[in-house]
Protein backbone atom coordinates (compact mmCIF):
# COMPACT_ATOMS: atom_id res chain seq x y z
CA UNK A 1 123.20 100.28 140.87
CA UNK A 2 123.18 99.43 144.47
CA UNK A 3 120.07 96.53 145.83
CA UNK A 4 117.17 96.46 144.96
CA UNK A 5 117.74 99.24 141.90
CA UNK A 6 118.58 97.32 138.39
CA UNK A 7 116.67 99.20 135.62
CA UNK A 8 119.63 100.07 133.88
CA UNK A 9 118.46 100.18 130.12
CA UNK A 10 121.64 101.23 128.45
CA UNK A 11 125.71 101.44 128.78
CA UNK A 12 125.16 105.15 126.83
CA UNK A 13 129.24 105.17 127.23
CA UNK A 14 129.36 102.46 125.65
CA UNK A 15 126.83 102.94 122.92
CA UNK A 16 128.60 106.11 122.05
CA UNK A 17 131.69 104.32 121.90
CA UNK A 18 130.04 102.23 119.29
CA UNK A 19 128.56 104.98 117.39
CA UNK A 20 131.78 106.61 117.32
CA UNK A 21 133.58 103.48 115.80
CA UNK A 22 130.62 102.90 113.22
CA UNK A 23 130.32 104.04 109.68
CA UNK A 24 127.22 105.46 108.22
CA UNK A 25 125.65 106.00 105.05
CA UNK A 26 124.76 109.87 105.84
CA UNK A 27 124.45 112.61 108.62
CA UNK A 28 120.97 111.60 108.62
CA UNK A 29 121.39 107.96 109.47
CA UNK A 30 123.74 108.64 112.13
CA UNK A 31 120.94 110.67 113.54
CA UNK A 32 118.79 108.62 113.60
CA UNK A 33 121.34 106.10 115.30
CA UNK A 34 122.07 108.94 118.13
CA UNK A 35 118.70 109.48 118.69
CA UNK A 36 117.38 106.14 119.03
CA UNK A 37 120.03 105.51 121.54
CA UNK A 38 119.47 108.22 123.39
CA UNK A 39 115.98 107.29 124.02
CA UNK A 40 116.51 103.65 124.80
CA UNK A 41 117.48 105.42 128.02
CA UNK A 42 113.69 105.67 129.15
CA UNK A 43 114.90 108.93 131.25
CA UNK A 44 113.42 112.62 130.31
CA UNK A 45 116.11 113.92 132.03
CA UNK A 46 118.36 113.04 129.06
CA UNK A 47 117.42 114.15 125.46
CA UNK A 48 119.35 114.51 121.80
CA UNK A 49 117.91 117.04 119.05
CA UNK A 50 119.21 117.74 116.10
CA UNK A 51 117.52 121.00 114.28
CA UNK A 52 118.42 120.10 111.48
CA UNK A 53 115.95 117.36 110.62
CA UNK A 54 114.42 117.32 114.02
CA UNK A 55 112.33 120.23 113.04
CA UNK A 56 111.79 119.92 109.40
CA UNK A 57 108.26 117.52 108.71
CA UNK A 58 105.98 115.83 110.78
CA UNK A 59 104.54 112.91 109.03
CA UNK A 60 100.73 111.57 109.36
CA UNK A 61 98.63 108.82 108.95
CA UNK A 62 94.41 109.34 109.06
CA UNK A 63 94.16 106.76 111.43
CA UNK A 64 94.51 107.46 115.48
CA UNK A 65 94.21 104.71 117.26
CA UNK A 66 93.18 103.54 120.78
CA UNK A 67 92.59 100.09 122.72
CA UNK A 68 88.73 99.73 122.93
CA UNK A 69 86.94 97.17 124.52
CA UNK A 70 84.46 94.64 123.22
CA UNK A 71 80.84 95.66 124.13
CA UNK A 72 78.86 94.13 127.18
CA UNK A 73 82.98 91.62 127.54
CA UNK A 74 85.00 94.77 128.73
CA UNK A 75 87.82 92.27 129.35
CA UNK A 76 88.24 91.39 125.32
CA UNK A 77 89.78 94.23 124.06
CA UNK A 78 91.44 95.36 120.66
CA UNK A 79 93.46 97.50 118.70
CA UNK A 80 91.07 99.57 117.02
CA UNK A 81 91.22 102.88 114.60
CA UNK A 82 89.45 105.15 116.85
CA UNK A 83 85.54 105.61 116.11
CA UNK A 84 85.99 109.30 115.23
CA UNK A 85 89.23 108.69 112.90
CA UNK A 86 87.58 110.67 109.32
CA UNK A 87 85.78 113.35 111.15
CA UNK A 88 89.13 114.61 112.76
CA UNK A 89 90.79 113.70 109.24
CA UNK A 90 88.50 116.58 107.83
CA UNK A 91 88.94 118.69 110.30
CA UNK A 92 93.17 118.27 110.67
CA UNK A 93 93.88 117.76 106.65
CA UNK A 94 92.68 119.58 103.66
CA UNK A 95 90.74 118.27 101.32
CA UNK A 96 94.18 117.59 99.44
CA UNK A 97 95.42 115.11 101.70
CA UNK A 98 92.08 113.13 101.87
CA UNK A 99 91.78 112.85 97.97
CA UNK A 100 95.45 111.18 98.10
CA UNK A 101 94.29 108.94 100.82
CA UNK A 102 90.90 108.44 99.48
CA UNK A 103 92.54 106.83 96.27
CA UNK A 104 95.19 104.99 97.30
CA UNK A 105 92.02 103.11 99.66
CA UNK A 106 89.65 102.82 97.30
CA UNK A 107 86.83 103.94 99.56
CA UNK A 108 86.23 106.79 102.18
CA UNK A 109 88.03 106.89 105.60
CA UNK A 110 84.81 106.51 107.18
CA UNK A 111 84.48 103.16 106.35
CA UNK A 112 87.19 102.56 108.68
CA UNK A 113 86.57 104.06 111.30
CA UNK A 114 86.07 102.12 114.78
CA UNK A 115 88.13 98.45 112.26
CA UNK A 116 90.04 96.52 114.62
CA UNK A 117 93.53 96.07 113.75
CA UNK A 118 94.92 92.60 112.80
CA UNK A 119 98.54 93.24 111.82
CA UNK A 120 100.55 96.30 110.98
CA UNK A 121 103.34 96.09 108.45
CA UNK A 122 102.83 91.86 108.88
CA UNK A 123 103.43 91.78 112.48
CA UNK A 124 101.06 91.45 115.91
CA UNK A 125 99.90 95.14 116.19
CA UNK A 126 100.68 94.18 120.33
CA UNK A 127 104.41 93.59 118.96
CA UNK A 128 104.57 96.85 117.01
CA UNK A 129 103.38 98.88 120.39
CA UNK A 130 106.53 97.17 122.52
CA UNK A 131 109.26 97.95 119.62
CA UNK A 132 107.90 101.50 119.50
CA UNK A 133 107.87 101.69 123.46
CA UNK A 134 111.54 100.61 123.36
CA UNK A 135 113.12 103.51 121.52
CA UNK A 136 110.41 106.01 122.34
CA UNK A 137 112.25 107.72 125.55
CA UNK A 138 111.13 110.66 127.14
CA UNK A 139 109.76 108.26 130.25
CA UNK A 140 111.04 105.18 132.78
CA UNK A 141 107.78 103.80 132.81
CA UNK A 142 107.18 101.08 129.95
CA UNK A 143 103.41 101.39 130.50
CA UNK A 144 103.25 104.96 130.00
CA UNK A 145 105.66 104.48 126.51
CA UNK A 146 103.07 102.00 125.38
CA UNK A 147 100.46 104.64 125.82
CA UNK A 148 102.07 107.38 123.64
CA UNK A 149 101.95 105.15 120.78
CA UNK A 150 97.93 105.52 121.04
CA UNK A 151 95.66 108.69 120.76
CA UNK A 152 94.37 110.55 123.71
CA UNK A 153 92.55 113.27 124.26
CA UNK A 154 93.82 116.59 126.07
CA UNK A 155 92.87 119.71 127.52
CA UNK A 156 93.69 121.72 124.71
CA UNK A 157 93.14 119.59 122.27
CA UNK A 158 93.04 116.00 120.38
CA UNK A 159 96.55 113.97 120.19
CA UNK A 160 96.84 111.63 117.56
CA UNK A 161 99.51 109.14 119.19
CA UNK A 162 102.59 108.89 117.76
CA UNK A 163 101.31 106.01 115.52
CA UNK A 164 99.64 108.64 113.82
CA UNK A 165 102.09 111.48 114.13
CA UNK A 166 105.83 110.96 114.14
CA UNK A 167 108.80 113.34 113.60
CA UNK A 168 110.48 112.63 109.92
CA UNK A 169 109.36 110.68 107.47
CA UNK A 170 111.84 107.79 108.91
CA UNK A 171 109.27 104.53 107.83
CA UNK A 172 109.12 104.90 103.95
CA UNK A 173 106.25 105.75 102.09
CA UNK A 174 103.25 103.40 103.01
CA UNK A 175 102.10 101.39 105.94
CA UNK A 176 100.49 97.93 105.29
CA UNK A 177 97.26 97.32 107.83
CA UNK A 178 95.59 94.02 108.02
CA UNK A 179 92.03 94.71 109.63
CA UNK A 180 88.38 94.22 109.87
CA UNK A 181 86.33 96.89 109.43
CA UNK A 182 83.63 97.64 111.56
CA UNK A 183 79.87 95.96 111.07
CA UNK A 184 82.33 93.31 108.48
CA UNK A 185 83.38 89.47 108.97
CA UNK A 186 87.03 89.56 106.39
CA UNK A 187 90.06 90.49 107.02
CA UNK A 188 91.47 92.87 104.74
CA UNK A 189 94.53 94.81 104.33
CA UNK A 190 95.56 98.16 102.73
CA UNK A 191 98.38 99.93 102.26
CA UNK A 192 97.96 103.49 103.63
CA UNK A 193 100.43 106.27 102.23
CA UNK A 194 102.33 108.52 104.99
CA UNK A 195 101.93 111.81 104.26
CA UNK A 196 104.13 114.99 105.72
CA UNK A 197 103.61 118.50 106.48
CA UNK A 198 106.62 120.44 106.48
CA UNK A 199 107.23 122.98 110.29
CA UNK A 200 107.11 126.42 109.85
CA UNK A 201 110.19 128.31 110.30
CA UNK A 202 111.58 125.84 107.78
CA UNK A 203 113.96 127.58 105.70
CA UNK A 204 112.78 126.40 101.93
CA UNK A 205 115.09 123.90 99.92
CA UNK A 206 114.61 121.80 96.70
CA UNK A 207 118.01 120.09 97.23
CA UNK A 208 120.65 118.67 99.91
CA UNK A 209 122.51 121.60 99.10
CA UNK A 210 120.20 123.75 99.59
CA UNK A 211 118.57 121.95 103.07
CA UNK A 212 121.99 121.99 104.81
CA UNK A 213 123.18 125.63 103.59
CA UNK A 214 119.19 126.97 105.01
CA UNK A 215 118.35 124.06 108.10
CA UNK A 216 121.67 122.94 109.14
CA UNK A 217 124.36 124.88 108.78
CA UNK A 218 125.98 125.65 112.50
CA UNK A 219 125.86 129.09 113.82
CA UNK A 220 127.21 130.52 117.22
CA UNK A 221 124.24 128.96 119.60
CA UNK A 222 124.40 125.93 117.96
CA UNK A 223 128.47 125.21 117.83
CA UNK A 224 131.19 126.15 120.03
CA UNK A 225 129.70 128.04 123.04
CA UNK A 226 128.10 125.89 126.27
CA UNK A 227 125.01 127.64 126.67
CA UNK A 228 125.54 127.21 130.68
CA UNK A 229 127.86 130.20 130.04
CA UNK A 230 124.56 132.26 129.11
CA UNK A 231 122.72 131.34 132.18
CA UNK A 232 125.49 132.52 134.23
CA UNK A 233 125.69 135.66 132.50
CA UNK A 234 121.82 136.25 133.07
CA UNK A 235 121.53 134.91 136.31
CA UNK A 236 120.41 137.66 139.26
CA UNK A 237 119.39 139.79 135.86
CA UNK A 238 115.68 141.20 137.08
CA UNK A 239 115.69 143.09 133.89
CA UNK A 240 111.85 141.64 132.63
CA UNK A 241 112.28 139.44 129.55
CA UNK A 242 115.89 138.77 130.15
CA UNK A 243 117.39 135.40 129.33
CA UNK A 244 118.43 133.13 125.98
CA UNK A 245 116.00 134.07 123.29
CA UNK A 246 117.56 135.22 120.06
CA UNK A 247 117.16 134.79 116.86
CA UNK A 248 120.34 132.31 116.76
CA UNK A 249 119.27 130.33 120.09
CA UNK A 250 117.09 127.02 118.77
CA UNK A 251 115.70 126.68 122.63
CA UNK A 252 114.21 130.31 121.96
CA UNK A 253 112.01 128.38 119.67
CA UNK A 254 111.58 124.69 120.55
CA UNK A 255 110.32 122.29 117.97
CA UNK A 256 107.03 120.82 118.18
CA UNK A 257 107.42 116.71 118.48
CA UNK A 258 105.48 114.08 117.68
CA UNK A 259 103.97 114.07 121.33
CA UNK A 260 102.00 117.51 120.53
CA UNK A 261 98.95 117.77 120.08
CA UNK A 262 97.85 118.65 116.52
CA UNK A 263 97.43 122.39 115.91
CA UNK A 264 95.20 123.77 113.15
């Protein structure tokens, strides 16, 4: 790029050429490959979804979490579970969910709300924000990366951070966090279990067989047919409620990501 432009994150040309020359273990790991890469790119202008695992589960954790400064030393500031982490447990999760996590603790998620973070999965929780910011996409900034990973509030509703809420259960089945929890002097860690709620829409499956014959199986909007050649069609159309929805067309019906906020 021409002086004084250099952020250039990625040769994507290249990194396809890569891909392309690679062998993987499954569909789904090649997936994963694509859309990290994709991503790495830092632009929202470019994107990579594949339906077919894209918009099967998103996977939880009880514990949103925020950067919260000390009290009266607003400088010194933490990684902390947010204060209000088990009240918008009950209120997201049924009381299913907070049985599995309440034994596999040992105690109730309200003794953890508002404990500062030490380490997650053995590593500086600081550290663990920058590799997530690297392959997050969606945005140039780094800054503004680093702040998805943490939960926010919105005007129509609560978002979790993708800490909390992530597409696919991609990170196996538990998450060790060091921490102290508040009004306590030790460190101690847990390992809290991920737990995922499949989409709706989802066509059901007990199998692989069964996943790619209902979820992934190509049809005519998803293989074969540029869908600039609809917009053409429709364009100039002032018919109301004309354009792409259909029952075949995956953009009639976007998934919901990780960076949405939770819905009841």
């Amino acid at each position: 790029m021409p002086e004084p432009f250099e952020d250039v994150t990625i040769d994507i040309r290249g990194e396809l050429r890569r891909i392309k020359q690679s062998t993987y273990s499954s569909d789904f790991e090649l997936h994963q490959e694509i859309s990290r890469t994709v991503k790495r790119l830092g632009d929202g202008h470019a994107g990579y979804a594949n339906y077919c695992y894209d918009s099967l589960f998103i996977t939880y954790l009880p514990f949103p979490l925020a950067v919260l400064a000390q009290p009266g030393n607003e400088e010194f500031q933490n990684i902390h579970i947010v204060p209000e982490a088990s009240e918008i447990a009950a209120k997201e999760f049924g009381g299913g969910a907070l049985k599995i996590w309440h034994s596999a603790l040992g105690r109730s998620l309200s003794d953890f709300d508002g404990a500062r973070i030490i380490l997650i999965n053995g590593k500086n929780p600081r550290d663990v924000v920058d590799a997530y910011a690297a392959v997050s996409g969606s945005y140039q900034s780094k800054t503004t990366r680093q702040n998805g990973f943490f939960s926010s509030y919105q005007t129509r509703g609560y978002r979790m951070g993708d800490f909390a809420q992530s597409a696919l259960p991609i990170r196996g089945d538990t998450i060790s966090l060091t921490l102290v929890r508040n009004g306590a002097n030790t460190e101690e860690t847990y390992d809290v279990p991920y737990l995922s709620r499949k989409e709706s829409g989802v066509g059901s499956f007990t199998n692989a067989k069964e996943l790619w014959a209902n979820n992934c199986r190509a049809t005519r909007s998803t293989n074969g047919a540029p869908l600039i050649r609809r917009i053409s069609q429709t364009k100039g159309k002032a018919t109301a409620g004309a354009g792409l929805a259909s029952p075949d067309d995956p953009y009639s019906t976007p998934a919901r990501f990780q960076r949405d906020p939770i819905m009841p």
